[in-house]
Protein backbone atom coordinates (compact mmCIF):
# COMPACT_ATOMS: atom_id res chain seq x y z
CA UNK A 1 16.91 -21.06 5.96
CA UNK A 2 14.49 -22.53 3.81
CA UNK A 3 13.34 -21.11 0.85
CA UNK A 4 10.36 -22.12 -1.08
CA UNK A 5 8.66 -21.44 -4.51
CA UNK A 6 6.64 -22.91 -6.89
CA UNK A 7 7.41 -23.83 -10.62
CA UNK A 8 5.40 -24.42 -13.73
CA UNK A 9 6.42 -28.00 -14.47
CA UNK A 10 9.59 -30.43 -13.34
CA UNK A 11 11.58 -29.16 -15.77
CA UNK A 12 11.86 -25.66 -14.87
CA UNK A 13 11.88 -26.70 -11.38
CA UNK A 14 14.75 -29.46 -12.28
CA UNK A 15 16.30 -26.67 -13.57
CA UNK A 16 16.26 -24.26 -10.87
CA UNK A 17 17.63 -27.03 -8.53
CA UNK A 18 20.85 -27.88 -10.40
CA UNK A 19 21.54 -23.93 -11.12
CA UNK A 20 21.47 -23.26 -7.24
CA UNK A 21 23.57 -26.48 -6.73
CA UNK A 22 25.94 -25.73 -8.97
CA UNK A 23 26.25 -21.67 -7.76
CA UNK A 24 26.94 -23.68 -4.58
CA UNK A 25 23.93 -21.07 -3.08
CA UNK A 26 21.97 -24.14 -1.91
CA UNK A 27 22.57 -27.37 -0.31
CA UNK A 28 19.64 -29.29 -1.10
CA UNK A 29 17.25 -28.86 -3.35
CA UNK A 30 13.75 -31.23 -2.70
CA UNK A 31 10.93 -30.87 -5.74
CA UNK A 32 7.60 -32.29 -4.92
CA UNK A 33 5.02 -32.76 -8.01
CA UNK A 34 1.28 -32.72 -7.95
CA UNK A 35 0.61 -29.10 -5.99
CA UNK A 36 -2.96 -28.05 -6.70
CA UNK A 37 -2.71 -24.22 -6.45
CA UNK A 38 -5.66 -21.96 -6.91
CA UNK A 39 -5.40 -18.21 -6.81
CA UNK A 40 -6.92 -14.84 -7.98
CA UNK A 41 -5.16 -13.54 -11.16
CA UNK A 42 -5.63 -10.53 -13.67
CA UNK A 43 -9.28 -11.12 -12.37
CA UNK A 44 -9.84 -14.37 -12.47
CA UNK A 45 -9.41 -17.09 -10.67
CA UNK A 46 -6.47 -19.55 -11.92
CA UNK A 47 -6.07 -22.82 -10.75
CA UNK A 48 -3.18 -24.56 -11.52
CA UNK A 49 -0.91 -27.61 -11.50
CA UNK A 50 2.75 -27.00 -10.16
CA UNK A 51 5.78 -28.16 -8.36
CA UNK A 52 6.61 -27.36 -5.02
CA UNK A 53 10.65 -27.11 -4.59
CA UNK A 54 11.76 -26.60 -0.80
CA UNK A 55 15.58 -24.86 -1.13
CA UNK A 56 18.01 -25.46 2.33
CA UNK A 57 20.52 -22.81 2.46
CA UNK A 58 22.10 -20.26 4.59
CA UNK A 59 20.26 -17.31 5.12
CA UNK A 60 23.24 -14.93 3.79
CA UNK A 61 22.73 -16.55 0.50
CA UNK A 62 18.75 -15.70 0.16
CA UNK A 63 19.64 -12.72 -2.14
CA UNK A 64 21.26 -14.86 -4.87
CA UNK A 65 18.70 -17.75 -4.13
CA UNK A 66 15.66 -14.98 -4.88
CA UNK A 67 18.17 -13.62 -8.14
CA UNK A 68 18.73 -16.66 -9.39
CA UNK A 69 15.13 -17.84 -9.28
CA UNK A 70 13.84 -14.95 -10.90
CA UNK A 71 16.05 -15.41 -13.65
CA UNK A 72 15.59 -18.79 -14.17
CA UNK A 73 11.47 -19.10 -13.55
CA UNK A 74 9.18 -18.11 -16.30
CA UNK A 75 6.47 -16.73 -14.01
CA UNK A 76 5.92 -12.69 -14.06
CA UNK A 77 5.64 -12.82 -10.17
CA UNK A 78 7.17 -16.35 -8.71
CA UNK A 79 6.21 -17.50 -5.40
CA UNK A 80 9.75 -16.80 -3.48
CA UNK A 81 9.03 -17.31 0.44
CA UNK A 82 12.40 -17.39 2.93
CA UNK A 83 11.38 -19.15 6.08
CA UNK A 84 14.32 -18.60 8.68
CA UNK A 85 15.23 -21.89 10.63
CA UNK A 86 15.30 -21.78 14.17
CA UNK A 87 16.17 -25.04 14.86
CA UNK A 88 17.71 -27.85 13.50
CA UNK A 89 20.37 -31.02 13.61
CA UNK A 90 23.57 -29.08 14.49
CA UNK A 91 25.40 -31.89 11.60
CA UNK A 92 22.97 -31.09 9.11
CA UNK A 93 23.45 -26.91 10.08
CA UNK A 94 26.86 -27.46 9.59
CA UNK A 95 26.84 -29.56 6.52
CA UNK A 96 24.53 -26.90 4.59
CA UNK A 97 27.00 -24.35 5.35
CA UNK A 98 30.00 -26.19 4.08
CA UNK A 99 27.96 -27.15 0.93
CA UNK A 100 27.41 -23.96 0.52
CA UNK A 101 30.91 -22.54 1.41
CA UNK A 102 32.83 -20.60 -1.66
C-alpha cells in the first residue's frame, strides 16, 4: 500500500522515515519539501508550509504505520491516508514485502 501524511518540517518527517525503517513496517520512505497546504482550522483558515512523505508498505502493516506516526508527529490530527495498490512491478511487490518481513 501506500501510505501518505504530511509533516511540519524535514525533521519530523526525517524522523518518521527512519523510525518506520528501522520497525522494518516500511520499505521506502520518499519526503518531498515545499507542499503549500491550506485548510480550515479552529475557524480559520491556516495555510501552511509542509512535507509530503509517501510510505510503501504492505497493507498488513498500516496499523503500526498509522501508530507509529501518531506517536512520532506533533500534529493533534495528522494527515494519515492508506491508498491500497492495485498494481505494481511484481520485483518491487516482492521486494517491499521482504523489506518488510520480521
Amino acid at each position: 500500500m501506500l501510505v501518505l501524511t504530511t509533516c511540519p518540517d524535514e525533521a519530523v518527517a526525517a524522523r518518521v522515515a527512519t523510525v518506520l525503517l528501522e520497525r522494518r513496517q516500511a520499505a521506502c520512505v520518499s519526503r518531498l519539501p515545499g507542499l503549500h497546504s491550506t485548510y480550515p482550522w479552529e475557524g480559520r483558515m491556516a495555510e501552511d508550509t509542509e512535507v509530503l512523505v509517501l510510505i510503501k508498505a504492505p497493507a498488513a502493516r498500516y496499523p503500526e504505520i498509522e501508530a507509529s506516526i501518531r506517536e512520532l508527529h506533533p500534529y493533534e490530527v495528522p494527515e494519515i491516508i492508506g491508498l491500497p495498490v492495485t498494481a505494481g512491478l511484481p520485483g518491487y511487490l516482492a521486494w517491499v514485502m521482504a523489506a518488510t518481513a520480521p
